[in-house]
N, C-alpha and C. Protein backbone atom coordinates (compact mmCIF):
# COMPACT_ATOMS: atom_id res chain seq x y z
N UNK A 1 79.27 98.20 118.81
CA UNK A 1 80.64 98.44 118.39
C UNK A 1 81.43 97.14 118.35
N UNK A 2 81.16 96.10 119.17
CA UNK A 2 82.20 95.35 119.51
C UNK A 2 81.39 93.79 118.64
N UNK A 3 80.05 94.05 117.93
CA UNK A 3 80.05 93.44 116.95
C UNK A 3 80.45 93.53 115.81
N UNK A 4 80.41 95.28 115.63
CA UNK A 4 81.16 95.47 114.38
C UNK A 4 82.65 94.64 113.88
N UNK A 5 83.20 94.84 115.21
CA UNK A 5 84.75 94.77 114.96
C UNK A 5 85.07 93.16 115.10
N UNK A 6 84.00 92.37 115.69
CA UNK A 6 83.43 90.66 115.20
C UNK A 6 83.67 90.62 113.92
N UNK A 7 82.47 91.19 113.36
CA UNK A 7 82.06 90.64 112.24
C UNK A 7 83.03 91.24 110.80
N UNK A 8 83.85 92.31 111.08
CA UNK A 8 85.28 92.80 110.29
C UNK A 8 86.47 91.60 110.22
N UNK A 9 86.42 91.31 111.77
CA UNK A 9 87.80 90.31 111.82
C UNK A 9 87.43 88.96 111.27
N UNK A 10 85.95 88.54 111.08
CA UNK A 10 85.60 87.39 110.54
C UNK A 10 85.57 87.61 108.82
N UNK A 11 85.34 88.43 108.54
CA UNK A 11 85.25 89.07 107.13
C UNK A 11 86.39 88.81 106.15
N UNK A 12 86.57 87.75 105.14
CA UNK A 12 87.82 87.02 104.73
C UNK A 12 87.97 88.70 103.51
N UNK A 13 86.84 89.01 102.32
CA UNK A 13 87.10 90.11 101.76
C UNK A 13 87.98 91.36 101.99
N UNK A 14 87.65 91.56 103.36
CA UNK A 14 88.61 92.75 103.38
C UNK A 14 90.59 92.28 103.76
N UNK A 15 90.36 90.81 104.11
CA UNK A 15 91.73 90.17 104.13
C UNK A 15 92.41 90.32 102.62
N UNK A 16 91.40 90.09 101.83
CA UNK A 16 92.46 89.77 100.30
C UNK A 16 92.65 91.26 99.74
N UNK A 17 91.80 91.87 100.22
CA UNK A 17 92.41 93.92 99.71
C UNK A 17 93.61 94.11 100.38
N UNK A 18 93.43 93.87 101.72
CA UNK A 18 94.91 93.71 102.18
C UNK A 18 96.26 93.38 101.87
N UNK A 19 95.67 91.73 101.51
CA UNK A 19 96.82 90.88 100.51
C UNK A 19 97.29 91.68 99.57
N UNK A 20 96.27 91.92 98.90
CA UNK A 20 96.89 92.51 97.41
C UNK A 20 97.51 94.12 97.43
N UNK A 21 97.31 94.48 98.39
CA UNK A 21 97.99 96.41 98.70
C UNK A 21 99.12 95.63 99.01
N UNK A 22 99.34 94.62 99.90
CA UNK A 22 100.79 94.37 100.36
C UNK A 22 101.54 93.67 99.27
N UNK A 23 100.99 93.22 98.34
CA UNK A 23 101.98 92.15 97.20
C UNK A 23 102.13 93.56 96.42
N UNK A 24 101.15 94.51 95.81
CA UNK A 24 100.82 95.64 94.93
C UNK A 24 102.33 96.67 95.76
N UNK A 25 102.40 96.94 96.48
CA UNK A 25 103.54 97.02 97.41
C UNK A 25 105.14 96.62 97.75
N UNK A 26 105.03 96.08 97.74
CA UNK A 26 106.50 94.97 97.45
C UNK A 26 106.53 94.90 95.45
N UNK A 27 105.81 94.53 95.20
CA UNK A 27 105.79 94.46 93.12
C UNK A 27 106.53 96.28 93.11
N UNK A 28 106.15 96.98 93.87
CA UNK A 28 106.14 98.38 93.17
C UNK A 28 107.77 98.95 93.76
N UNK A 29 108.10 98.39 95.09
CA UNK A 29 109.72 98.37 95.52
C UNK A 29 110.58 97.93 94.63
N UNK A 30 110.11 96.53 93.97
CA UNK A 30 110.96 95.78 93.27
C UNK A 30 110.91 96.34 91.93
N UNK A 31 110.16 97.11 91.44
CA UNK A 31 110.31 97.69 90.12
C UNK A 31 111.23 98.99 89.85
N UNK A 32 110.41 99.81 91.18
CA UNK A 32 111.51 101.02 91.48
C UNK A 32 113.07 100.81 91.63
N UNK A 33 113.31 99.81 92.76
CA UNK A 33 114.96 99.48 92.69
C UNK A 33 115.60 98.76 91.50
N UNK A 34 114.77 98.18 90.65
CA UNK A 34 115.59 97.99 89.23
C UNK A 34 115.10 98.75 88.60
N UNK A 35 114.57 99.80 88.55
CA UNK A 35 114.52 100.95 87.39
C UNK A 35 115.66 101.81 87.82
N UNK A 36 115.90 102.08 89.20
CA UNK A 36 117.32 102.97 89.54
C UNK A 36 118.44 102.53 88.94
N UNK A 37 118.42 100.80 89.58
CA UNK A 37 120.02 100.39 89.35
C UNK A 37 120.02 100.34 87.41
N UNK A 38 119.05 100.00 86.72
CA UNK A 38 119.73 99.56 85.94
C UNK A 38 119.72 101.36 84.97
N UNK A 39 119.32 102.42 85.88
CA UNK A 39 119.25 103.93 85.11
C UNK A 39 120.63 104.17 85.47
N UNK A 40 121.22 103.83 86.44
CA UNK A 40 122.56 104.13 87.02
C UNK A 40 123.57 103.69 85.67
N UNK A 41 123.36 102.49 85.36
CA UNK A 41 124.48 101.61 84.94
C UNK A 41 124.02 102.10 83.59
N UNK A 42 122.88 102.16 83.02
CA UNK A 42 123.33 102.92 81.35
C UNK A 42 123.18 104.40 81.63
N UNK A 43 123.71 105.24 82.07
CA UNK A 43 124.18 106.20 82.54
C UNK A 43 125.46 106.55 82.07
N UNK A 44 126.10 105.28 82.95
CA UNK A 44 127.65 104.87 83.04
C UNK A 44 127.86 104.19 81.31
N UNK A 45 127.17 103.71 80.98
CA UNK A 45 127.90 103.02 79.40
C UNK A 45 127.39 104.37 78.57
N UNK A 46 125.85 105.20 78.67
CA UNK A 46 126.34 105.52 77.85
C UNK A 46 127.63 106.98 78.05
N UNK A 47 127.81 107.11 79.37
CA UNK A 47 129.13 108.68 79.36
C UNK A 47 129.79 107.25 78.41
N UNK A 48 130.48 106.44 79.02
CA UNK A 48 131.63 105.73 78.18
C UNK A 48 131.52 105.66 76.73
N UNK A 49 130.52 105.56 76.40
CA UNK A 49 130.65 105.71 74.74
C UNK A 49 130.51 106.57 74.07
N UNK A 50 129.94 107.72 74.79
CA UNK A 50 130.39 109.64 74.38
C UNK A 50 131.51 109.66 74.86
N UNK A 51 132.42 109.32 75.61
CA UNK A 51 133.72 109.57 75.82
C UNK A 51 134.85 109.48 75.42
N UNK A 52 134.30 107.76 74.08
CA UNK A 52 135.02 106.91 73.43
C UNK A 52 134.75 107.45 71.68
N UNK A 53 134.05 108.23 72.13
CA UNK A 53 133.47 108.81 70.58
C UNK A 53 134.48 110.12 70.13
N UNK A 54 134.55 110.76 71.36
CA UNK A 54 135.11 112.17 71.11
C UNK A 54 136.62 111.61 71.41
């Protein structure tokens, strides 16, 4: 058992799956919070220009 968990922590491969779930991760926050804000704000222009229409 306690080679297993050696030869895991020496193991650079399963470091960069890691890496990349955590960048794949943060990329996928930062897409979500500007897909909200910017759904919010043409939301808002377009009520204003159905509002400006009628």
């Amino acid at each position: 058992m306690t080679a297993t968990i050696c030869r895991l922590w020496r193991e650079e491969s399963g470091q960069d799956i890691a890496e990349y779930a955590v960048m794949l991760a943060v990329i996928l926050v930062i897409v979500v919070g500007t897909v909200r804000l910017v759904g919010s704000n043409a939301n808002n222009v377009f009520s204003s220009v159905a509002s400006s229409i009628q």
